[in-house]
Protein backbone atom coordinates (compact mmCIF):
# COMPACT_ATOMS: atom_id res chain seq x y z
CA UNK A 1 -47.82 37.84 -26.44
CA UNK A 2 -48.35 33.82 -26.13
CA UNK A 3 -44.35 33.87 -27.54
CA UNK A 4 -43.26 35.80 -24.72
CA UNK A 5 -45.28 34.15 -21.92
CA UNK A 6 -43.71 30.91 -23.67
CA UNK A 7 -40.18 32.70 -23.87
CA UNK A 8 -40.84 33.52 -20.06
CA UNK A 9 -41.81 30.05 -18.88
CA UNK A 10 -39.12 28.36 -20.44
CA UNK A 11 -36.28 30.69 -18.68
CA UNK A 12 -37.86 30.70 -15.05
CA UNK A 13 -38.44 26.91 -15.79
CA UNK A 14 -35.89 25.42 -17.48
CA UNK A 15 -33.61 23.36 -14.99
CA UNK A 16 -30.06 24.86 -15.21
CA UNK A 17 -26.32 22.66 -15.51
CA UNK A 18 -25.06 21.97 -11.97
CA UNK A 19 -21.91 23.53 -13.01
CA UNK A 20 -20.54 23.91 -9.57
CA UNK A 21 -21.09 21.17 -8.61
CA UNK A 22 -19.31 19.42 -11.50
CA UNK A 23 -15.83 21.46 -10.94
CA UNK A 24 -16.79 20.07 -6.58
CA UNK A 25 -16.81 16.87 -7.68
CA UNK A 26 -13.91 17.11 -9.98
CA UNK A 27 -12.00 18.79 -7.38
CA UNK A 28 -13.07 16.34 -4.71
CA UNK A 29 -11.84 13.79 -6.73
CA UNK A 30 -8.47 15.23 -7.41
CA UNK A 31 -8.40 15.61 -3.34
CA UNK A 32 -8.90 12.16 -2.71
CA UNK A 33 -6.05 11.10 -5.74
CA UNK A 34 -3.39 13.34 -4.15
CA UNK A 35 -4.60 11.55 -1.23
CA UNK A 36 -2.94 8.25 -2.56
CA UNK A 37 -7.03 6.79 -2.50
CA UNK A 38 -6.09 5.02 -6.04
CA UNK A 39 -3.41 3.24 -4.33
CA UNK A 40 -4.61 2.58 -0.77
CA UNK A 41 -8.34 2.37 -0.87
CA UNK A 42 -8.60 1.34 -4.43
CA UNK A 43 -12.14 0.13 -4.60
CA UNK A 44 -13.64 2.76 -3.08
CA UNK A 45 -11.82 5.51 -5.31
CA UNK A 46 -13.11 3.16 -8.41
CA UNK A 47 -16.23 3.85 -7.01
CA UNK A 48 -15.81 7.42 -6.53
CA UNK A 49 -14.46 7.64 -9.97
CA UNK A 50 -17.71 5.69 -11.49
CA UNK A 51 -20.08 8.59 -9.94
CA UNK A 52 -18.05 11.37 -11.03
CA UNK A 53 -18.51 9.81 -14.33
CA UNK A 54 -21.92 8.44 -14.18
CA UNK A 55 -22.90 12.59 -12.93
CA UNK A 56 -20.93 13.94 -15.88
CA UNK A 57 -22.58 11.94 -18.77
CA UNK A 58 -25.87 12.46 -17.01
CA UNK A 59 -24.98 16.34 -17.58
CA UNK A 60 -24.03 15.75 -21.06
CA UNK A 61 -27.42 13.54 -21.39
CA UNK A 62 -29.47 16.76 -19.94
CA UNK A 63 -27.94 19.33 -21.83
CA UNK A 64 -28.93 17.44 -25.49
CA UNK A 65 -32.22 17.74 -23.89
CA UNK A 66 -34.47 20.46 -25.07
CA UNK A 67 -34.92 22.72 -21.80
CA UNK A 68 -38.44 22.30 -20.58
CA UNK A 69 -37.48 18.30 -20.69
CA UNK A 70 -34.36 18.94 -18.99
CA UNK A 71 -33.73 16.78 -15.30
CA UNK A 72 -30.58 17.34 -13.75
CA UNK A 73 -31.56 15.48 -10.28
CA UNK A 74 -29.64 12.50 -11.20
CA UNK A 75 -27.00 14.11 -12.15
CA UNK A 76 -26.94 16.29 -8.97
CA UNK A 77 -27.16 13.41 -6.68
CA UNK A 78 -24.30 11.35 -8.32
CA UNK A 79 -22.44 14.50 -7.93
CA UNK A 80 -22.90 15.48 -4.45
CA UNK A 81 -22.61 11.76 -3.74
CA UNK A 82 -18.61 12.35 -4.59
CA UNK A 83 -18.32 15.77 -2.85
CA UNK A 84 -19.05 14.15 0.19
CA UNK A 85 -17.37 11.05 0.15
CA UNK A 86 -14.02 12.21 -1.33
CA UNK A 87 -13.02 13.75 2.35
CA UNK A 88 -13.88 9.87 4.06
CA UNK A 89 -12.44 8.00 1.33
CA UNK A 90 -8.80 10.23 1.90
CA UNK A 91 -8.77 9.59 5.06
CA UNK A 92 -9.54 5.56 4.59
CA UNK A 93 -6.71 5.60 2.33
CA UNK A 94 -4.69 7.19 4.89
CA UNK A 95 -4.89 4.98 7.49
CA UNK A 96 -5.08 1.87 5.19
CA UNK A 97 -1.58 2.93 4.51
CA UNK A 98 -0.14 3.66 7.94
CA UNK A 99 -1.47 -0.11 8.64
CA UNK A 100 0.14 -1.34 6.01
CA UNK A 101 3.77 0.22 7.00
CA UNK A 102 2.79 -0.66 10.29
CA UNK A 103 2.81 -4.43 9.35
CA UNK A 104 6.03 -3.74 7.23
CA UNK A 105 7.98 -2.79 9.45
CA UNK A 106 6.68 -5.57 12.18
CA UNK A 107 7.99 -7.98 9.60
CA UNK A 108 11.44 -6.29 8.97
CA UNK A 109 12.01 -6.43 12.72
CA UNK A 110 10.93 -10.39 12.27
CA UNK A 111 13.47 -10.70 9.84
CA UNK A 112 16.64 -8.48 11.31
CA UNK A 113 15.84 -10.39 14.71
CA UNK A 114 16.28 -13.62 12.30
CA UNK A 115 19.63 -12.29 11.09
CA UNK A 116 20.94 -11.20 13.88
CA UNK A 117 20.21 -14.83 14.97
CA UNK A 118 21.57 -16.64 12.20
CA UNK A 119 24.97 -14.41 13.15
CA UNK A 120 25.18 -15.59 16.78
CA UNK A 121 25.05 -18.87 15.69
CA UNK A 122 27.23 -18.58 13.21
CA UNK A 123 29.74 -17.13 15.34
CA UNK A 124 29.75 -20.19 17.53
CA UNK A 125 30.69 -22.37 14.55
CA UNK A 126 34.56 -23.35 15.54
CA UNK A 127 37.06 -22.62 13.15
CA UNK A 128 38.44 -26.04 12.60
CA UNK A 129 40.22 -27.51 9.69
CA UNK A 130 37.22 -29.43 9.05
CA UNK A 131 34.75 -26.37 9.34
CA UNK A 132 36.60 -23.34 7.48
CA UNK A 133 34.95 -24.71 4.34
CA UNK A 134 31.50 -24.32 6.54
CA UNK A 135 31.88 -21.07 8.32
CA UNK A 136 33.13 -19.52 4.91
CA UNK A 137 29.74 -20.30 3.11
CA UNK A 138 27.89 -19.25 6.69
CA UNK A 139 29.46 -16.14 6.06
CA UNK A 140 28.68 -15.43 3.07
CA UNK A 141 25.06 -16.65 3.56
CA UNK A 142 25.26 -13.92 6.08
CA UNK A 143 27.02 -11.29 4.22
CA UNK A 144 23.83 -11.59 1.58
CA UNK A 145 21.41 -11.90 4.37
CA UNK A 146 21.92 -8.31 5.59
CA UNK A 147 22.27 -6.95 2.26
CA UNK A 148 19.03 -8.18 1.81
CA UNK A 149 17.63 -6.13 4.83
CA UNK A 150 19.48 -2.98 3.71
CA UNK A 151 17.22 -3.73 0.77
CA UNK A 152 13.88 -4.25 2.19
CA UNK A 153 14.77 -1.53 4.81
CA UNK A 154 15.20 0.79 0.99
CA UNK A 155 11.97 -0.63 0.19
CA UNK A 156 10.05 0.63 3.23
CA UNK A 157 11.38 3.82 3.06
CA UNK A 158 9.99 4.03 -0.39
CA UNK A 159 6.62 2.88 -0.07
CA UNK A 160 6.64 -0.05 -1.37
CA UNK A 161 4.91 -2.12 0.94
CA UNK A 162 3.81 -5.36 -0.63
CA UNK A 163 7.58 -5.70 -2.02
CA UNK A 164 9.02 -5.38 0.96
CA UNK A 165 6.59 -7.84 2.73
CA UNK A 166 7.21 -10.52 0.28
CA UNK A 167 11.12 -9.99 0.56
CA UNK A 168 11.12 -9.94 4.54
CA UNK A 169 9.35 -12.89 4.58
CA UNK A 170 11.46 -14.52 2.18
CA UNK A 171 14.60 -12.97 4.52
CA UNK A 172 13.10 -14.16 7.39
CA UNK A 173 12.89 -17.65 6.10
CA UNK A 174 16.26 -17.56 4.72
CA UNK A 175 17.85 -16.67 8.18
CA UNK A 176 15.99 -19.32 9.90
CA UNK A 177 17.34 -21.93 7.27
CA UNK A 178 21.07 -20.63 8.04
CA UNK A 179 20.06 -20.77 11.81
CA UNK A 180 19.52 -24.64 11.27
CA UNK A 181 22.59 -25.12 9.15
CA UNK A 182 24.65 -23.02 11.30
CA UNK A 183 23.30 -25.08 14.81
CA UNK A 184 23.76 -28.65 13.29
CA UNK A 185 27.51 -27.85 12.67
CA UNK A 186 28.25 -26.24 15.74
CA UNK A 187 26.48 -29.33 17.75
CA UNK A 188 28.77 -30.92 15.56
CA UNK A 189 31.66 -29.84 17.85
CA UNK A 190 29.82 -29.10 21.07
CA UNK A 191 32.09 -32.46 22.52
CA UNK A 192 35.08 -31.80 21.16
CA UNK A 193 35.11 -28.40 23.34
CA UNK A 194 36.67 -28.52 26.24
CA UNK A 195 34.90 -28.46 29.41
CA UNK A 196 34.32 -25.46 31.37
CA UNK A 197 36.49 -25.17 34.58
CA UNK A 198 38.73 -27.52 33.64
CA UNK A 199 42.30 -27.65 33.16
């Protein structure tokens, strides 16, 4: 009889495996990876990750536990802790990465405004004797210049933001430098134009 009432205790008293919440927090996790949370809220997601796991080896900590000494509020809270900040830490990610094309894309304007720019100025280079050696390497500066943008324009439309940040800076500054060149050689020949209105 004093088995039984044992037997009894034990089953109405024994905490149980928060198994559903396990396979939320595994799923909320999943949610948040899809989410691209690894990429574009990356310490966060760590941290999401890190109570997923700290909830799981509690679990596994509980369960070696003989039942009556079985606890599985730590567990539960780490794991709830994810279920409800998986949805938030999506979103974060979200926006982190429509800021972040945002900013790309301010920069390849920078940089085709640049270009364009560098060809104006290129185009008022004369073609002299003394300047077709010029203008020829001007050209080709500005032949690779918007190859360049095709490239960083590639890069946008693939995501990959911090490249193509580093390369539209790097086209930006390389327009501006062909800018300079190409101004200093047309001032060059700014007097030898003839005056407007003149015969």
């Amino acid at each position: 009889m004093l088995f039984l009432a044992i037997a009894l205790f034990c089953l109405g008293g024994c905490a149980r495996a928060p198994v559903q919440k396990v396979e939320d927090a595994k799923r909320a996790v999943e949610s948040a990876r899809r989410a691209e949370a690894a990429q574009y809220a990356a310490q966060e997601f760590r941290q999401l990750e890190d109570s997923l796991r700290t909830g799981l080896i509690e679990v596994d900590r509980q369960n070696a536990r003989f039942g009556l000494f079985r606890d599985y509020a730590s567990a539960r809270h780490a794991l709830e802790w994810v279920d409800s900040q998986a949805d938030e830490i999506a979103e974060r990610a979200q926006e982190n990465k429509e800021s972040l094309r945002r900013v790309t894309g301010d920069l390849l304007e920078l940089a085709g405004a640049a270009v364009e720019e560098a060809a104006r100025l290129v185009a008022r280079v004369p073609r002299r004797q003394d300047s077709i050696e010029e203008l020829s390497s001007f050209r080709n500066d500005l032949k690779l210049l918007r190859s360049s943008l095709q490239e960083v324009m590639a890069e946008l439309e693939k995501e990959n933001f911090s490249a193509a940040q580093l390369n539209a800076r790097a086209l930006q500054t390389r327009a501006e430098r062909l800018q300079r060149e190409a101004r200093t050689v047309a001032a060059r020949y700014e007097p030898l134009r003839p005056a407007r209105g003149r015969r």
